[in-house]
N, C-alpha and C. Protein backbone atom coordinates (compact mmCIF):
# COMPACT_ATOMS: atom_id res chain seq x y z
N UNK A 1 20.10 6.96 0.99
CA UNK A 1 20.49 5.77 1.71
C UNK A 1 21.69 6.08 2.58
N UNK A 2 22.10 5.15 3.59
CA UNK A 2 23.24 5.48 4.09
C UNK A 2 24.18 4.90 4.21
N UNK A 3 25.14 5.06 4.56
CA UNK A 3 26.60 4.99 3.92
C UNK A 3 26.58 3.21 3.75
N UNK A 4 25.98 2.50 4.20
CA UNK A 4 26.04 1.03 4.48
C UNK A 4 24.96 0.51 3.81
N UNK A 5 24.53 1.13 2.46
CA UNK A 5 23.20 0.95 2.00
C UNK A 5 21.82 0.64 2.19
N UNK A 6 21.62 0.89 3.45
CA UNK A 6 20.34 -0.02 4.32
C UNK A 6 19.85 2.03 4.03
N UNK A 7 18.35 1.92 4.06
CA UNK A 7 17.55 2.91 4.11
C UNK A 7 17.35 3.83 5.57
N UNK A 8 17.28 4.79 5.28
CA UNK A 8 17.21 5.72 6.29
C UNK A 8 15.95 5.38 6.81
N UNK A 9 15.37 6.30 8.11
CA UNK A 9 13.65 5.82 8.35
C UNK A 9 12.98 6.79 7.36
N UNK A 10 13.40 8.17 6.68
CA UNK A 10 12.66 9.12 6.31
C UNK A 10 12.24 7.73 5.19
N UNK A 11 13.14 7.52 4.03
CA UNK A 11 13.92 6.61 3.19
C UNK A 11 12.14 5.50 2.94
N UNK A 12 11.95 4.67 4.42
CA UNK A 12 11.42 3.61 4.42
C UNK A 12 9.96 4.00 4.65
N UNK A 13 9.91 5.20 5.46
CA UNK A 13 8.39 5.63 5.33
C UNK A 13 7.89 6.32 4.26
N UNK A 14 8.64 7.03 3.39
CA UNK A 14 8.01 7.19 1.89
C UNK A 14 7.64 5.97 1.41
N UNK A 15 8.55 4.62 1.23
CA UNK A 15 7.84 3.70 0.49
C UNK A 15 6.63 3.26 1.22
N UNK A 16 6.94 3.38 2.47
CA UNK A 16 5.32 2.31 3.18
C UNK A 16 4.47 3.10 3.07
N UNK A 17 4.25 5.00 2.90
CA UNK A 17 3.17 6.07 2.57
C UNK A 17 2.59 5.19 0.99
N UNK A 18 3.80 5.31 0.02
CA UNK A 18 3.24 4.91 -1.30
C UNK A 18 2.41 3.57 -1.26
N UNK A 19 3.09 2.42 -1.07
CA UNK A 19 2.36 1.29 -0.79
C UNK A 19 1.08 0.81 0.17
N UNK A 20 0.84 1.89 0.73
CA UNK A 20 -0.21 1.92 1.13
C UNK A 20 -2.21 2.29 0.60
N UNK A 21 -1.21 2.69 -0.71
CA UNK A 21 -2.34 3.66 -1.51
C UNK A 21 -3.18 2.36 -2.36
N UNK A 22 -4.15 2.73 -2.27
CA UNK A 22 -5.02 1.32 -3.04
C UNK A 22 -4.39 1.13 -4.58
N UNK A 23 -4.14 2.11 -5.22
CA UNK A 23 -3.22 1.57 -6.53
C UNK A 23 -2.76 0.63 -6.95
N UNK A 24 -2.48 0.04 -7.70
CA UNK A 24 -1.42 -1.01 -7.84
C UNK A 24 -1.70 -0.75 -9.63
N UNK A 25 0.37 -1.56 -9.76
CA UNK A 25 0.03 -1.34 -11.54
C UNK A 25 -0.42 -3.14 -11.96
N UNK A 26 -0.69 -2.81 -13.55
CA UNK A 26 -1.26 -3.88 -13.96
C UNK A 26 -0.32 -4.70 -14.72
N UNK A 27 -0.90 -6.00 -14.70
CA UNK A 27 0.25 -6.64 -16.21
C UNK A 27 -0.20 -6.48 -17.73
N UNK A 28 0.36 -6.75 -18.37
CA UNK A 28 -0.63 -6.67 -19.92
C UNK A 28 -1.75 -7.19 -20.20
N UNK A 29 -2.27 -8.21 -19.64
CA UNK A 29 -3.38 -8.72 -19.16
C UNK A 29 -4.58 -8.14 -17.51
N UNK A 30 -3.98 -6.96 -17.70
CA UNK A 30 -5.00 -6.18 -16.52
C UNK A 30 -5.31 -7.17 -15.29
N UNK A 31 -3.64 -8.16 -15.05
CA UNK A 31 -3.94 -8.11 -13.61
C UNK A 31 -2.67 -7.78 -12.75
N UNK A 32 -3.15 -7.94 -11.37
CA UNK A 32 -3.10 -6.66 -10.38
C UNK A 32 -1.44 -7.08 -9.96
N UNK A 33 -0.87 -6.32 -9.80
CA UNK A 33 0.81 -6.41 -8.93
C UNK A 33 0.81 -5.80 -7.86
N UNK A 34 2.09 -6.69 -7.50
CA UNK A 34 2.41 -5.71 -6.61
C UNK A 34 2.98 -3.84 -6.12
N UNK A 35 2.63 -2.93 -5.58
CA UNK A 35 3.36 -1.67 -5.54
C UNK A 35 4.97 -1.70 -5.61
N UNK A 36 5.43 -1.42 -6.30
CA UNK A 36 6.55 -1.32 -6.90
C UNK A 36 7.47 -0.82 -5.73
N UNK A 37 6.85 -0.25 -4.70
CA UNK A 37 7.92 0.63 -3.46
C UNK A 37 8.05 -0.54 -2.21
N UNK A 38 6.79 -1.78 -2.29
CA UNK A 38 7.01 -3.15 -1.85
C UNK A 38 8.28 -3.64 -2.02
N UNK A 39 8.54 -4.10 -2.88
CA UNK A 39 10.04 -4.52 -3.22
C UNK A 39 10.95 -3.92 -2.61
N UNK A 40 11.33 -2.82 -2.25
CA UNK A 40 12.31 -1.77 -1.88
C UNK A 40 12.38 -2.03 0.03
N UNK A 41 11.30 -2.71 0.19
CA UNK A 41 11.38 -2.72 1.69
C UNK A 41 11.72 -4.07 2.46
N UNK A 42 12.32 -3.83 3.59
CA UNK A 42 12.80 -5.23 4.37
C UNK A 42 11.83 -5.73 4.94
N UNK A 43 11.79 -6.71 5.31
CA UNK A 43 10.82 -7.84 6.24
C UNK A 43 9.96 -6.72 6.80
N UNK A 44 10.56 -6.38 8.04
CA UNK A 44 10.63 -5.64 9.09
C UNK A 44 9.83 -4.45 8.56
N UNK A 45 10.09 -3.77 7.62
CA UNK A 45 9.24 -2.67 7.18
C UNK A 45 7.65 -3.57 6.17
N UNK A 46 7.93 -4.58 5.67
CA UNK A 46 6.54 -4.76 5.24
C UNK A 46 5.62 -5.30 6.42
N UNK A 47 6.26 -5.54 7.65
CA UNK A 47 5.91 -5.80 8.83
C UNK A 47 4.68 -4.41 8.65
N UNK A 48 5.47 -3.49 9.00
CA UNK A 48 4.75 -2.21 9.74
C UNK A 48 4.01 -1.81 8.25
N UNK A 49 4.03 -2.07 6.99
CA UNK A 49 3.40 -1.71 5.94
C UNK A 49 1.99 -2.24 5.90
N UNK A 50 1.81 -3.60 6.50
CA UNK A 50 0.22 -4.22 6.84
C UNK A 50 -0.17 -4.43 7.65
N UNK A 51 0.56 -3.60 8.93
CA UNK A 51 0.06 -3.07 10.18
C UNK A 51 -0.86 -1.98 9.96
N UNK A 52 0.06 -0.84 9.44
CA UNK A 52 -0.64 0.31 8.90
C UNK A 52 -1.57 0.52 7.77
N UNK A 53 -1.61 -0.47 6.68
CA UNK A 53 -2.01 -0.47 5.61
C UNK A 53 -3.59 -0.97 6.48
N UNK A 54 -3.51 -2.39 6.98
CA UNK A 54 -4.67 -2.35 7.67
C UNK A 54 -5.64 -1.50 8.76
N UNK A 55 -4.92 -0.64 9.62
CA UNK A 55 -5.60 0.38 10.21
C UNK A 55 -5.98 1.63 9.26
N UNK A 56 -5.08 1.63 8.14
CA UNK A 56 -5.77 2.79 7.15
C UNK A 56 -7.38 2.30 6.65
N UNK A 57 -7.28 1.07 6.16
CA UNK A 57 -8.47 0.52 6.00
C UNK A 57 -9.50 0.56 6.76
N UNK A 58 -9.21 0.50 8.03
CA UNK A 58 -10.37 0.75 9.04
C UNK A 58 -10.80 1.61 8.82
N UNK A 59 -9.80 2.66 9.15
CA UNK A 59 -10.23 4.09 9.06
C UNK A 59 -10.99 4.93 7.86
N UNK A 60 -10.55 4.58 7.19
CA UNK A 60 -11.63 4.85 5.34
C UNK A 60 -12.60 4.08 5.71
N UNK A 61 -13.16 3.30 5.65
CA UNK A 61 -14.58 1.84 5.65
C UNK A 61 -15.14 2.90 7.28
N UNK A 62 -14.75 3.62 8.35
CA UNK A 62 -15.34 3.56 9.40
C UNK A 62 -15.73 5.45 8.98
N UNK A 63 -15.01 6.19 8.08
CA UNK A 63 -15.81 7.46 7.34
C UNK A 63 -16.18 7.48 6.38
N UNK A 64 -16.29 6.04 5.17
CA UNK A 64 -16.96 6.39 4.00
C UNK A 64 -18.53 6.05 4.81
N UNK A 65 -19.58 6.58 3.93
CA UNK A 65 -21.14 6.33 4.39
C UNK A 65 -20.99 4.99 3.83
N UNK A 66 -20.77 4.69 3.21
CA UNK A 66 -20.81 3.10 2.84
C UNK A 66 -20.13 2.00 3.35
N UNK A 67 -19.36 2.11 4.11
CA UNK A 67 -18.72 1.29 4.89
C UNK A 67 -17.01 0.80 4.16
N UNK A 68 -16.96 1.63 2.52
CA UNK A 68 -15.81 0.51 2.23
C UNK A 68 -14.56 1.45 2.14
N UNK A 69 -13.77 0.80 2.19
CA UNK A 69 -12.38 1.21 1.94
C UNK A 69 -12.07 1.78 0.91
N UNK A 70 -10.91 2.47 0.43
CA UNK A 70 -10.32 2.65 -1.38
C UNK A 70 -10.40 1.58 -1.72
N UNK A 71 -10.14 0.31 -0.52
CA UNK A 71 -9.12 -0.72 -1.51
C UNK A 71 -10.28 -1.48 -2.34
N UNK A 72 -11.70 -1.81 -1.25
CA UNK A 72 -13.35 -1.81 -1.63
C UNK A 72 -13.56 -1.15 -3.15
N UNK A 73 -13.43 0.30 -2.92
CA UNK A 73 -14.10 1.17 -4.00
C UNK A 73 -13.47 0.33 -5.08
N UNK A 74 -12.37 0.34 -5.34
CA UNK A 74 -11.40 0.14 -6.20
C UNK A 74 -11.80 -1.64 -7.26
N UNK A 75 -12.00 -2.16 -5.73
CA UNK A 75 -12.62 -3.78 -6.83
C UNK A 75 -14.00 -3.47 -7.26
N UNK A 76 -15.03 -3.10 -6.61
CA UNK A 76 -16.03 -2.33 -7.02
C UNK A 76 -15.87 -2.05 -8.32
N UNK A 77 -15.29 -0.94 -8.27
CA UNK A 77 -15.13 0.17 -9.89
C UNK A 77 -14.33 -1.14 -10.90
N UNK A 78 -13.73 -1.88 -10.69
CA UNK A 78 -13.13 -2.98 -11.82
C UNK A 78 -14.10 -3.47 -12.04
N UNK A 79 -15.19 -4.12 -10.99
CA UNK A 79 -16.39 -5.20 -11.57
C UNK A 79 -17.38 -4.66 -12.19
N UNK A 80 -17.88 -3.19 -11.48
CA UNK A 80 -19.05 -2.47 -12.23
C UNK A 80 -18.34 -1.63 -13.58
């Protein structure tokens, strides 16, 4: 961080890389939260986190043969 505690950019794009990942942890009751590196970020960066988070999505759903995303696979694999 820097000297004024606000995050560097290296700092803010590790968390928006992590939070981007279809993951998420669970509660004791196996439901879904939020990414834990969410919290850590300002407005402004969760701005650009579902900017990007959504063009990642495109981009997976437009090279899987099936059309879906991780974030797809992922509810998929919970229901089946």
């Amino acid at each position: 961080m820097s000297k004024g505690g606000e995050m560097d950019e290296r700092e803010t794009e590790c968390l928006i890389e992590q939070s981007i990942s279809a993951w998420r942890p669970r509660d004791p009751d196996a439901g879904i939260l939020p990414h834990p590196a969410w919290a850590d970020l300002d407005p402004t960066a969760r701005e650009r986190l579902f900017d990007e988070t959504t063009r990642s999505r495109l981009l997976e759903s437009a090279l899987d043969e099936e059309g879906l995303s991780t974030t797809a696979r992922a509810v998929l694999g919970r229901i089946l």
